[in-house]
PDB file of N, CA and C in Angstrom:
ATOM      1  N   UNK A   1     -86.011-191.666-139.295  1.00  0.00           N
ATOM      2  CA  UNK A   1     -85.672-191.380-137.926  1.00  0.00           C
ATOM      3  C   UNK A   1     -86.282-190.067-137.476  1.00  0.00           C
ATOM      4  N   UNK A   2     -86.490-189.060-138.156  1.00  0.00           N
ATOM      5  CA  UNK A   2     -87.014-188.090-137.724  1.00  0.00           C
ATOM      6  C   UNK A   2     -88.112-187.759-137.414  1.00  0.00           C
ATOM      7  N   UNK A   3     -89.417-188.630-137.916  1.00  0.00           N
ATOM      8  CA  UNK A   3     -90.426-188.924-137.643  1.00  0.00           C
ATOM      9  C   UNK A   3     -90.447-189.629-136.011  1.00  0.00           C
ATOM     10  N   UNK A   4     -89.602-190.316-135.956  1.00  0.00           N
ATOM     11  CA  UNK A   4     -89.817-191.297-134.696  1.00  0.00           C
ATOM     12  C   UNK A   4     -89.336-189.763-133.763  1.00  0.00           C
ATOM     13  N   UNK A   5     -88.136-189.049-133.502  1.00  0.00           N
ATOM     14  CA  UNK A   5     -87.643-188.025-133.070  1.00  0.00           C
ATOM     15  C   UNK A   5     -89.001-187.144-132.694  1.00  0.00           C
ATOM     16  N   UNK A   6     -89.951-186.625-133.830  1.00  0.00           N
ATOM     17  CA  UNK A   6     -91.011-186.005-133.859  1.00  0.00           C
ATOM     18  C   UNK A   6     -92.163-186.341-133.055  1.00  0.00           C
ATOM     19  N   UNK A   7     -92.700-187.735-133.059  1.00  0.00           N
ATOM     20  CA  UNK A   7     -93.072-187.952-132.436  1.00  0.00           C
ATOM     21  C   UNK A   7     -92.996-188.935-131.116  1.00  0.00           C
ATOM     22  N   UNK A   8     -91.807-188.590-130.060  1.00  0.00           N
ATOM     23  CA  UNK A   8     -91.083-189.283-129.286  1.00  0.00           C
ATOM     24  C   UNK A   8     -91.743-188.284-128.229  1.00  0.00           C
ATOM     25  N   UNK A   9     -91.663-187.178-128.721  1.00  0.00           N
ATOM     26  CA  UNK A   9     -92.058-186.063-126.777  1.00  0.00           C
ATOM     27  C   UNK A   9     -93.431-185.865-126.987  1.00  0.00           C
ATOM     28  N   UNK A  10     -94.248-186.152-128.330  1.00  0.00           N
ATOM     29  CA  UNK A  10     -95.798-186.330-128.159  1.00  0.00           C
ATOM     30  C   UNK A  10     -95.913-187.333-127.268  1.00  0.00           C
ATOM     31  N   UNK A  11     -95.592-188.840-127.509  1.00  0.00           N
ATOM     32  CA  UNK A  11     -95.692-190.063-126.899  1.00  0.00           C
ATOM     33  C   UNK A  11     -95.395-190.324-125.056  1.00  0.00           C
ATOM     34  N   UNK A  12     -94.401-189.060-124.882  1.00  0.00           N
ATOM     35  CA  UNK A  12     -94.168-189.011-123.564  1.00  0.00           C
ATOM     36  C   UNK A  12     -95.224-187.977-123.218  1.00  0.00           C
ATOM     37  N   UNK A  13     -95.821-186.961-123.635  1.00  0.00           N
ATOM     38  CA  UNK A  13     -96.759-186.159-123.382  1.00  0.00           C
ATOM     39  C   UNK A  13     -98.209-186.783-122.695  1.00  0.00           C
ATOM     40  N   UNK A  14     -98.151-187.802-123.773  1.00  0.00           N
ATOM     41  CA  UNK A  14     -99.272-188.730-123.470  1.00  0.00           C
ATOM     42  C   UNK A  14     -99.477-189.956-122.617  1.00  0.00           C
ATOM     43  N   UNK A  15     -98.325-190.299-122.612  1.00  0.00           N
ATOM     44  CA  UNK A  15     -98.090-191.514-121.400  1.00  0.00           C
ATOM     45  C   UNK A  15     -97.982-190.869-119.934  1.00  0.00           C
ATOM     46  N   UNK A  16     -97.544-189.673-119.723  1.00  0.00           N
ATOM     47  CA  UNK A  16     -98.114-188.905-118.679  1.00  0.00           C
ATOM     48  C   UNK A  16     -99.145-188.265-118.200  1.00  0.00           C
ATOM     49  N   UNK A  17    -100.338-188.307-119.313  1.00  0.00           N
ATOM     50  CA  UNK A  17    -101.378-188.031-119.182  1.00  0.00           C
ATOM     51  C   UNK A  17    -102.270-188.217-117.975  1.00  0.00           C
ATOM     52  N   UNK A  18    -102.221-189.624-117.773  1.00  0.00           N
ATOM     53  CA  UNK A  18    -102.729-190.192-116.682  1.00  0.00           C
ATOM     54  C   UNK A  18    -102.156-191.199-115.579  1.00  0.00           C
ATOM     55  N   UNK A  19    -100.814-190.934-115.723  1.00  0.00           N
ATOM     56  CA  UNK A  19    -100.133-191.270-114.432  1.00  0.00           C
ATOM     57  C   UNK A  19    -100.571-191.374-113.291  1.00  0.00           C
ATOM     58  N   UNK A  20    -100.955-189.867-112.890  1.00  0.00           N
ATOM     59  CA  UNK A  20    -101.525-189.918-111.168  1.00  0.00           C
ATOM     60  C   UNK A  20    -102.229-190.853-110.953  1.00  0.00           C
ATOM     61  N   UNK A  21    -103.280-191.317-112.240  1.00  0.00           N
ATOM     62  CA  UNK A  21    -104.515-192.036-111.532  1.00  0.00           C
ATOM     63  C   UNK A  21    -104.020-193.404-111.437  1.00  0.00           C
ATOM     64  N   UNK A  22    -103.008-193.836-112.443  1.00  0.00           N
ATOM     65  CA  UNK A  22    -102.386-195.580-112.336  1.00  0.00           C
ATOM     66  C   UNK A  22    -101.334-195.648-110.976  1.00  0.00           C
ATOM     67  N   UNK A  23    -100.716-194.476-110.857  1.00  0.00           N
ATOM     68  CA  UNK A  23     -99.794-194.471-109.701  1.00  0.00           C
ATOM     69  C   UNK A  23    -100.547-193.858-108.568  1.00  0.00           C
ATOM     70  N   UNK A  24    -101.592-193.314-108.697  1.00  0.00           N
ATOM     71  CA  UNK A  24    -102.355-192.772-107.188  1.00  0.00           C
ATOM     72  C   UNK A  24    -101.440-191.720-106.395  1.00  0.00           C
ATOM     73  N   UNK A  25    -100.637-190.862-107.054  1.00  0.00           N
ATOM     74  CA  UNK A  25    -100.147-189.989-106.361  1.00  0.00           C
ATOM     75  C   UNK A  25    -100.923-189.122-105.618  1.00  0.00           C
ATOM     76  N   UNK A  26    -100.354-188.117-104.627  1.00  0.00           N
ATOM     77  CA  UNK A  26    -100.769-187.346-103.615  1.00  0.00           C
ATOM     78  C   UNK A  26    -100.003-186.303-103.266  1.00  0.00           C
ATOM     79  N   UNK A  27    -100.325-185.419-102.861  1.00  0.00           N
ATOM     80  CA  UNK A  27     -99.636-183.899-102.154  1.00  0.00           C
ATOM     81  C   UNK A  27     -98.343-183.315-103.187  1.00  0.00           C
ATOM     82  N   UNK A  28     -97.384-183.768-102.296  1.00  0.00           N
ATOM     83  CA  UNK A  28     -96.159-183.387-103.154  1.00  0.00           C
ATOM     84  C   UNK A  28     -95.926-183.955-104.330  1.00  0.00           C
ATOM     85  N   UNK A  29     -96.100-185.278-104.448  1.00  0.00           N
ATOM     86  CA  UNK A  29     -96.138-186.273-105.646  1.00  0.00           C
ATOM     87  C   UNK A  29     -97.251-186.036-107.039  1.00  0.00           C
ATOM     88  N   UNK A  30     -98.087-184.643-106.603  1.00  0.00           N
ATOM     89  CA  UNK A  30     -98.850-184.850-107.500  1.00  0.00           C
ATOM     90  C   UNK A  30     -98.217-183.278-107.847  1.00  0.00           C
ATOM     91  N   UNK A  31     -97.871-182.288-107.001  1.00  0.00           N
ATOM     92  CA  UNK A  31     -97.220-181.086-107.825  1.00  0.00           C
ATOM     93  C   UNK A  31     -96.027-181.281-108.213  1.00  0.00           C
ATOM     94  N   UNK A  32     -95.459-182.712-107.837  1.00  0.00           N
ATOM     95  CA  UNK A  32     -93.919-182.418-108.760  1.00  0.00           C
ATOM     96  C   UNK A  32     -94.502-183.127-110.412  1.00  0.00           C
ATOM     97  N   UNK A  33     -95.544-183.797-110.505  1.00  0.00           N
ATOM     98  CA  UNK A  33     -96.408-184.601-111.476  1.00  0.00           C
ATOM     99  C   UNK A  33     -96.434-183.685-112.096  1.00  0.00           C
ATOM    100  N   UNK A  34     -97.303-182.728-111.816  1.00  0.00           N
ATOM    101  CA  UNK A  34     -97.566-181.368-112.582  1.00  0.00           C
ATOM    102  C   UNK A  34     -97.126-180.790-113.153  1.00  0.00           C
ATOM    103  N   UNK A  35     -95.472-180.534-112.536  1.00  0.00           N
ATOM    104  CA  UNK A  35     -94.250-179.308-112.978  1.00  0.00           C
ATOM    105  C   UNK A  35     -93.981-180.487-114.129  1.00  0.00           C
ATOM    106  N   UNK A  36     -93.487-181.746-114.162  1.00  0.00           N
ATOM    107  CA  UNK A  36     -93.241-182.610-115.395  1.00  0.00           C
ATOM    108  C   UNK A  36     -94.218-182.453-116.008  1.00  0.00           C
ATOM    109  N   UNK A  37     -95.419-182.665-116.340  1.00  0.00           N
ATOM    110  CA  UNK A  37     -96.358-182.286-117.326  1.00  0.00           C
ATOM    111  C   UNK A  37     -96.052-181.656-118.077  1.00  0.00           C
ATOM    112  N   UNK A  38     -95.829-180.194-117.570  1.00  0.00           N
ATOM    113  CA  UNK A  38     -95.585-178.947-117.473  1.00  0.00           C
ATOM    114  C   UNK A  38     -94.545-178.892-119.204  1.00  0.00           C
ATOM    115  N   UNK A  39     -93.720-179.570-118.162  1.00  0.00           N
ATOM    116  CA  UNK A  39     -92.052-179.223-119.283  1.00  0.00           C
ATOM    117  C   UNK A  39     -92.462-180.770-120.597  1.00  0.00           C
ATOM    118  N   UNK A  40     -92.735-181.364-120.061  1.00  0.00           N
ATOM    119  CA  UNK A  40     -93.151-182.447-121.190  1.00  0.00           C
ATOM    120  C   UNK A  40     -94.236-182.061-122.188  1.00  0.00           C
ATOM    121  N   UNK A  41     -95.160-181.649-121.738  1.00  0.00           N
ATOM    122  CA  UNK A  41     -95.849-180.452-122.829  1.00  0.00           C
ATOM    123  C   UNK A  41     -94.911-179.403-123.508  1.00  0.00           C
ATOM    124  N   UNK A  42     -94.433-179.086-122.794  1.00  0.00           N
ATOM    125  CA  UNK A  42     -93.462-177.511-123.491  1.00  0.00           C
ATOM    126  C   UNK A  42     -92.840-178.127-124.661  1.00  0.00           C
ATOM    127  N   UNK A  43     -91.787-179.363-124.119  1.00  0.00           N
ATOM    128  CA  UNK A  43     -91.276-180.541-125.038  1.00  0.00           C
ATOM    129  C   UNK A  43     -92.092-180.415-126.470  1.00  0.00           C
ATOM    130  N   UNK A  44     -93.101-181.099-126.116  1.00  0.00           N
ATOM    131  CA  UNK A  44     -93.803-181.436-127.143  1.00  0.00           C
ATOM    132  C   UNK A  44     -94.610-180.563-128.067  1.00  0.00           C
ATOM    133  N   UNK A  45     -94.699-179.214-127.732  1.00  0.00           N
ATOM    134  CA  UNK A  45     -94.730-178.245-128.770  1.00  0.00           C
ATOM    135  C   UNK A  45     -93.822-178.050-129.225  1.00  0.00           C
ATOM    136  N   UNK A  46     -92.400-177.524-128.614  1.00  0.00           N
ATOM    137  CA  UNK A  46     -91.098-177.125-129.235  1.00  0.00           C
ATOM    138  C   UNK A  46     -91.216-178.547-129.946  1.00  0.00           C
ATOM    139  N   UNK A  47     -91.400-180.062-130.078  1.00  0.00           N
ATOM    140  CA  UNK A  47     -91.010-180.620-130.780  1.00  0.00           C
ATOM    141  C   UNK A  47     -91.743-180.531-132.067  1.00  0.00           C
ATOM    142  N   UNK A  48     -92.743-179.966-132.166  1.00  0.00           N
ATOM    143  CA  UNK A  48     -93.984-179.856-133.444  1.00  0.00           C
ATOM    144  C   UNK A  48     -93.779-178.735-133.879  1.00  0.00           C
ATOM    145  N   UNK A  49     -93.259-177.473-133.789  1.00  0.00           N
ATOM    146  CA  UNK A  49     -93.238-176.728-134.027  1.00  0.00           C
ATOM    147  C   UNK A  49     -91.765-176.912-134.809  1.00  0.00           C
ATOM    148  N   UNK A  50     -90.352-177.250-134.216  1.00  0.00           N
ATOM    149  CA  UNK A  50     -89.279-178.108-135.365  1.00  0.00           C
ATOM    150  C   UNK A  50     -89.913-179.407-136.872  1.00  0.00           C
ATOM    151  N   UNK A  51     -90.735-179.827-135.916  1.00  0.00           N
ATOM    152  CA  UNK A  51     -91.017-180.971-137.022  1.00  0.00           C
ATOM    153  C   UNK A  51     -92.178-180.541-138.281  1.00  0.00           C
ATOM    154  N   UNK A  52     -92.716-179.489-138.025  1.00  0.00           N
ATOM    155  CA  UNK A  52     -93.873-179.219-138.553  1.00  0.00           C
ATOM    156  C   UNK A  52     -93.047-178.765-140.454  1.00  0.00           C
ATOM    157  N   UNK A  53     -94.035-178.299-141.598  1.00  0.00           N
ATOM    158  CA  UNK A  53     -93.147-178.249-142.219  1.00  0.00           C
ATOM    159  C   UNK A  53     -92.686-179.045-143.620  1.00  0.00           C
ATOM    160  N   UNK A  54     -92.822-178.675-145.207  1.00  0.00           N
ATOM    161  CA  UNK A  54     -92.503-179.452-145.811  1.00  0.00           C
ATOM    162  C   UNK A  54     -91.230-180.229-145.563  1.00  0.00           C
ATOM    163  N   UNK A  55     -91.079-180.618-146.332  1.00  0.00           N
ATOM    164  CA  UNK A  55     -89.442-181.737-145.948  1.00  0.00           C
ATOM    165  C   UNK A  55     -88.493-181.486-146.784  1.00  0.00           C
ATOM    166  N   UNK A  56     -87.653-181.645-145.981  1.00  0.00           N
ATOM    167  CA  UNK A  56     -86.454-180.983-146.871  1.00  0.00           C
ATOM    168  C   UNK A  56     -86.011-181.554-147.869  1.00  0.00           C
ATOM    169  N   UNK A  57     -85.367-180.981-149.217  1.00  0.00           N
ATOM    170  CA  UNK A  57     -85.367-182.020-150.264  1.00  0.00           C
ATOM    171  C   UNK A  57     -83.653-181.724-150.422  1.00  0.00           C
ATOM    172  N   UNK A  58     -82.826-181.243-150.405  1.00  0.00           N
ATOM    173  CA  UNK A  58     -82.007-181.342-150.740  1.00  0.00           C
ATOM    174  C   UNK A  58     -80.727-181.684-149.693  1.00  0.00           C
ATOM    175  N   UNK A  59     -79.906-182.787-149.612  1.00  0.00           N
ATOM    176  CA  UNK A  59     -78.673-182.953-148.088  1.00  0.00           C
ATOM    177  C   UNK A  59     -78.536-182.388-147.394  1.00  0.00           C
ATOM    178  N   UNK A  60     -77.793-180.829-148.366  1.00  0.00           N
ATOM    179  CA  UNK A  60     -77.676-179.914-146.798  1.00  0.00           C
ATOM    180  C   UNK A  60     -78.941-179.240-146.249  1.00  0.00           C
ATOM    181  N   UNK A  61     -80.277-178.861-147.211  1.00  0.00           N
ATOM    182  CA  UNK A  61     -81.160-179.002-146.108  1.00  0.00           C
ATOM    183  C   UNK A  61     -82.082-179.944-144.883  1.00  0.00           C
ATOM    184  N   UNK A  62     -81.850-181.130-145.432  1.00  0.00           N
ATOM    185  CA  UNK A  62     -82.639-182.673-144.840  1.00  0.00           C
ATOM    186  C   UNK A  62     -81.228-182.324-143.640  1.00  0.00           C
ATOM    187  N   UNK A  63     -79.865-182.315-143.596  1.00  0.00           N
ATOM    188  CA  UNK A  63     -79.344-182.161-142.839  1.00  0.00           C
ATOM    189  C   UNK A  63     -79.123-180.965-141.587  1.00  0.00           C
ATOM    190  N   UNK A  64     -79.640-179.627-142.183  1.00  0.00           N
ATOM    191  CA  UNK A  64     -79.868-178.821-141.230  1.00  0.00           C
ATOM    192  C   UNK A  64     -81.524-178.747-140.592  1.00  0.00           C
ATOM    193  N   UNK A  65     -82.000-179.665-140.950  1.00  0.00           N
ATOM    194  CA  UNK A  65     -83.329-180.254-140.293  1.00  0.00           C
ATOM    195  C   UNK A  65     -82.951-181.057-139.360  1.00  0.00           C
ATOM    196  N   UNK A  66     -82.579-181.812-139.520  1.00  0.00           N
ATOM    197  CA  UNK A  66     -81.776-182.726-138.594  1.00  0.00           C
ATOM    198  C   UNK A  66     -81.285-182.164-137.620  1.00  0.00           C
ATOM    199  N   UNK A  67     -80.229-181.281-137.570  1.00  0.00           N
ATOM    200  CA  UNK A  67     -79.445-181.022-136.508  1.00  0.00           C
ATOM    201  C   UNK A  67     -80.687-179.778-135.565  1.00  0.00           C
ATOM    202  N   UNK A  68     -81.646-179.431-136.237  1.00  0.00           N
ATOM    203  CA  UNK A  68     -82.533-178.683-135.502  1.00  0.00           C
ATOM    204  C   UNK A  68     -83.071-179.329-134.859  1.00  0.00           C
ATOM    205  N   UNK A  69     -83.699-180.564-134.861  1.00  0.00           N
ATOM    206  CA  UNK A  69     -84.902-181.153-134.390  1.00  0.00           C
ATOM    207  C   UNK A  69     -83.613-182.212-133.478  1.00  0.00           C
ATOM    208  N   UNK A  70     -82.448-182.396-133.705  1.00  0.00           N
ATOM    209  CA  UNK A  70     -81.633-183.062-132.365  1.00  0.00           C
ATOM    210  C   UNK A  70     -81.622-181.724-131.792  1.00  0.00           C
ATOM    211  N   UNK A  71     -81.437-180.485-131.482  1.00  0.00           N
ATOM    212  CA  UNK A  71     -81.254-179.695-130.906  1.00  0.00           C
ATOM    213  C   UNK A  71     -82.310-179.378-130.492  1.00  0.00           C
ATOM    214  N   UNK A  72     -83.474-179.642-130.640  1.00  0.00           N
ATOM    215  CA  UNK A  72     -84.503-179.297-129.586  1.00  0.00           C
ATOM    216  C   UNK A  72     -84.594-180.575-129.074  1.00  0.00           C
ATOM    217  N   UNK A  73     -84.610-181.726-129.157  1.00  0.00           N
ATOM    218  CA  UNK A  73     -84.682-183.246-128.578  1.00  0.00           C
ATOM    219  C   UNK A  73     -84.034-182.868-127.167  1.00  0.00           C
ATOM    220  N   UNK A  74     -82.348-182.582-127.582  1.00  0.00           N
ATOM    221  CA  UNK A  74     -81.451-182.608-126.874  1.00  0.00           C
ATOM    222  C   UNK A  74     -82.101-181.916-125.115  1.00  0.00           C
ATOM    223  N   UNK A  75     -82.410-179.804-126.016  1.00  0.00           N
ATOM    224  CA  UNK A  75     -82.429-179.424-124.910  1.00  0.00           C
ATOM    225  C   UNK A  75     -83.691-180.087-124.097  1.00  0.00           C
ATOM    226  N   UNK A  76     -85.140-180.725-124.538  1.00  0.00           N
ATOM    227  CA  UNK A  76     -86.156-180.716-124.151  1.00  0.00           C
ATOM    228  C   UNK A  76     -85.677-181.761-122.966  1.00  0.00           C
ATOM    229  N   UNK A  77     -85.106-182.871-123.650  1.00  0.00           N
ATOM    230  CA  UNK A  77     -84.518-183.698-122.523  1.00  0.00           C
ATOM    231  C   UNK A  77     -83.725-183.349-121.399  1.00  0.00           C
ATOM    232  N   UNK A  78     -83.358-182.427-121.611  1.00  0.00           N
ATOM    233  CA  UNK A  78     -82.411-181.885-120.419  1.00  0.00           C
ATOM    234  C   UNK A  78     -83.129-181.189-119.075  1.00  0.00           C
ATOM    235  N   UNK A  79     -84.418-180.638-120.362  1.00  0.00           N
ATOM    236  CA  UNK A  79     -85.445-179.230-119.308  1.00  0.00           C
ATOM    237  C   UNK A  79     -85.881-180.672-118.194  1.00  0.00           C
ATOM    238  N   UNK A  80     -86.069-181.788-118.971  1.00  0.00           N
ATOM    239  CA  UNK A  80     -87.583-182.877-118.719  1.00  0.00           C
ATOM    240  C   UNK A  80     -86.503-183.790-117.338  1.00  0.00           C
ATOM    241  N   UNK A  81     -85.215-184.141-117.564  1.00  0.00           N
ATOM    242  CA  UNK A  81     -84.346-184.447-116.930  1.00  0.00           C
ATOM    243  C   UNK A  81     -84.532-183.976-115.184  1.00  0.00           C
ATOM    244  N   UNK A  82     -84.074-182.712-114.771  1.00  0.00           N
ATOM    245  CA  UNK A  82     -84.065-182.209-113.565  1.00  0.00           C
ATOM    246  C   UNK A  82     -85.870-182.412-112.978  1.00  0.00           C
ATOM    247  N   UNK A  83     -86.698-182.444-113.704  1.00  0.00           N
ATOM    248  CA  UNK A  83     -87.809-182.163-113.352  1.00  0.00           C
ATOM    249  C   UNK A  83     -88.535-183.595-113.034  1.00  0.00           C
ATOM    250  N   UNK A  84     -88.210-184.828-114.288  1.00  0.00           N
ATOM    251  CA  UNK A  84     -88.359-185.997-114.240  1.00  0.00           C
ATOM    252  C   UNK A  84     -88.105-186.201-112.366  1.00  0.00           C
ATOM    253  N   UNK A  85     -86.756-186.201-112.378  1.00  0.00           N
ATOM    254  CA  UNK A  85     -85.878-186.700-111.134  1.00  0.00           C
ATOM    255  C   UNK A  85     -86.734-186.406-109.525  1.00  0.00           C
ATOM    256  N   UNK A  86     -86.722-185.110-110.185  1.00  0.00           N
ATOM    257  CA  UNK A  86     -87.154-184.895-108.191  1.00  0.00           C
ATOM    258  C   UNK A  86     -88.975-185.361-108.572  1.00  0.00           C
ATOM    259  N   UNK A  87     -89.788-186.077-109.410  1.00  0.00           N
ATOM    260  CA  UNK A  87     -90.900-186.125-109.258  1.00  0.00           C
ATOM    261  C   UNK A  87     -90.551-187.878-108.846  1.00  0.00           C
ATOM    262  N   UNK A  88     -89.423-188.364-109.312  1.00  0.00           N
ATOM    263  CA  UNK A  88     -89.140-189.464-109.069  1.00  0.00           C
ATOM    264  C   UNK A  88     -88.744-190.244-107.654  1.00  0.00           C
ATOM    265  N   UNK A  89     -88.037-188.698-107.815  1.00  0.00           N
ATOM    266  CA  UNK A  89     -87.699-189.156-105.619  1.00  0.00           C
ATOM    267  C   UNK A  89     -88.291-188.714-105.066  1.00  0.00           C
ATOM    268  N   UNK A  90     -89.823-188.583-105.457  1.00  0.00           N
ATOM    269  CA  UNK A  90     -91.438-188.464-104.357  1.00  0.00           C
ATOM    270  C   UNK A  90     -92.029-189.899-104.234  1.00  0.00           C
ATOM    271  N   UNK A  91     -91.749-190.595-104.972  1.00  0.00           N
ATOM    272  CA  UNK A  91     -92.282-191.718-105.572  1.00  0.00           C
ATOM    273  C   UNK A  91     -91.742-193.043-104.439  1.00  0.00           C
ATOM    274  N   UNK A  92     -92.559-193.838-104.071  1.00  0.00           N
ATOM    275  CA  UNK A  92     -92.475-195.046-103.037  1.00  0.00           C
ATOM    276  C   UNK A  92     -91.984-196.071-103.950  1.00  0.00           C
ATOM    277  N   UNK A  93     -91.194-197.570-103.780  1.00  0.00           N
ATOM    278  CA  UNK A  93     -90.640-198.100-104.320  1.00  0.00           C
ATOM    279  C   UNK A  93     -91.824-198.995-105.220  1.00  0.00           C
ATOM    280  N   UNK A  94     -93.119-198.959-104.814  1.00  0.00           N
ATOM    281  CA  UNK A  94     -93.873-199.413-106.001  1.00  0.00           C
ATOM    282  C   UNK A  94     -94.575-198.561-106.917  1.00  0.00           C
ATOM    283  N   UNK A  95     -94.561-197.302-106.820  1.00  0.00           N
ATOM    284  CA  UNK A  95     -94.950-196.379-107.437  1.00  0.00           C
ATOM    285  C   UNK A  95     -93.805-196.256-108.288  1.00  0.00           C
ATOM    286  N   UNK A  96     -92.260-196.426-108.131  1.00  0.00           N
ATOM    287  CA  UNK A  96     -91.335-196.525-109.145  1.00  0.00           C
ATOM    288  C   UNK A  96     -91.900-197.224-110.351  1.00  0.00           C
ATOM    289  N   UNK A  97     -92.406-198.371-109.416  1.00  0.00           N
ATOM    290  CA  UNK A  97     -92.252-199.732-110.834  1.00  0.00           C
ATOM    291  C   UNK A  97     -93.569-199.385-112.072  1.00  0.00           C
ATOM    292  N   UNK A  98     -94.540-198.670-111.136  1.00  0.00           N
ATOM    293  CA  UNK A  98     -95.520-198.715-112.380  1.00  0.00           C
ATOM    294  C   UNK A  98     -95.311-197.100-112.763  1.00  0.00           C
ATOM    295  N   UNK A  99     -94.233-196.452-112.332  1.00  0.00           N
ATOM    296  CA  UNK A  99     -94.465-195.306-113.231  1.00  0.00           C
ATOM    297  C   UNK A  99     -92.881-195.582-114.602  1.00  0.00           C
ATOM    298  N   UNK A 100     -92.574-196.234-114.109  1.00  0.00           N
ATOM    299  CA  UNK A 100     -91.222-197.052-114.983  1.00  0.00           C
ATOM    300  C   UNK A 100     -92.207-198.068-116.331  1.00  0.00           C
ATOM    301  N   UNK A 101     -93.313-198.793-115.887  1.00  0.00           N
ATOM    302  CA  UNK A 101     -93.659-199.589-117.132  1.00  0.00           C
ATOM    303  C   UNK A 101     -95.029-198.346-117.422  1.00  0.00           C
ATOM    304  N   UNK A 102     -95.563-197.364-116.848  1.00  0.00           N
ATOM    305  CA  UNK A 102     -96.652-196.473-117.914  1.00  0.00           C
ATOM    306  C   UNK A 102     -95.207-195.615-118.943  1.00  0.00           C
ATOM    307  N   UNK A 103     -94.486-195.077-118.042  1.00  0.00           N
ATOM    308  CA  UNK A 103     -94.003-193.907-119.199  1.00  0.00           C
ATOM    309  C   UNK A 103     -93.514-193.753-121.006  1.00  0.00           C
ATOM    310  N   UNK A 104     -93.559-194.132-121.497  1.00  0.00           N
ATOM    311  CA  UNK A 104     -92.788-194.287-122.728  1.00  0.00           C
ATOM    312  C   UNK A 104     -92.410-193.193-123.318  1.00  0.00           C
ATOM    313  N   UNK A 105     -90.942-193.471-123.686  1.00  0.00           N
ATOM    314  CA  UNK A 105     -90.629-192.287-124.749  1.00  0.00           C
ATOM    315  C   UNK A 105     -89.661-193.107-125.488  1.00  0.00           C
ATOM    316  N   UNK A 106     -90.521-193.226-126.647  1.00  0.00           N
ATOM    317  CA  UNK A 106     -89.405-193.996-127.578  1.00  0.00           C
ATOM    318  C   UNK A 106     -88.046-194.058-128.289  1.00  0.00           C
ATOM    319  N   UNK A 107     -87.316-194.585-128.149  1.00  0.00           N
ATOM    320  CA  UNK A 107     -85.754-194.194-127.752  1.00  0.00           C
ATOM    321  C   UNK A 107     -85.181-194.529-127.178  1.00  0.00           C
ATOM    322  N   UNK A 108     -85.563-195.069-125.734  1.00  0.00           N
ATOM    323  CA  UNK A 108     -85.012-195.069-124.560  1.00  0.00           C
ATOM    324  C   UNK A 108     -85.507-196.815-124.235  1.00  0.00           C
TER     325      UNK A 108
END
């Protein structure tokens, strides 16, 4: 599971890559695009930088690995949350649908 965790905010990093050009955003829709980038990148270092790293070999350390790398999951989702939203309510009701089947973050 922690592997998938690890690489879950790369995968969203990258499925946002090229959004604008499948959804054709514009003006406001493309700087609220941006500010998500933004924090979805941030994501995805803080997530490599937890995951990076031999592996833990013993319970209570494999377990305080764990609770690190949910604790950056947690907050990254939260940063990616407020920022997701308002890039979402720029978005026209078909620009929903194809930015709903590009995004992936596995998990969800």
């Amino acid at each position: 599971m922690g592997g998938n965790l690890c690489i879950s905010a790369t995968l969203l990093d990258l499925s946002l890559s090229n959004i604008d050009i499948m959804v054709k955003t514009s003006g406001i829709q493309t700087a609220a695009l941006d500010a998500l980038k933004k924090v979805a990148k941030e994501n995805s270092d803080d997530m490599s930088r937890v995951c990076t790293g031999d592996s833990p070999m013993s319970v209570p350390a494999k377990l305080a690995a764990a609770e690190k790398r949910l604790e950056a999951a947690l907050t990254g989702a939260r940063k990616l949350k407020s920022v997701a939203e308002k890039f979402y309510a720029t978005l026209n009701d078909e620009q929903k649908a194809q930015a709903n089947n590009l995004v992936d973050w596995p998990g969800l």
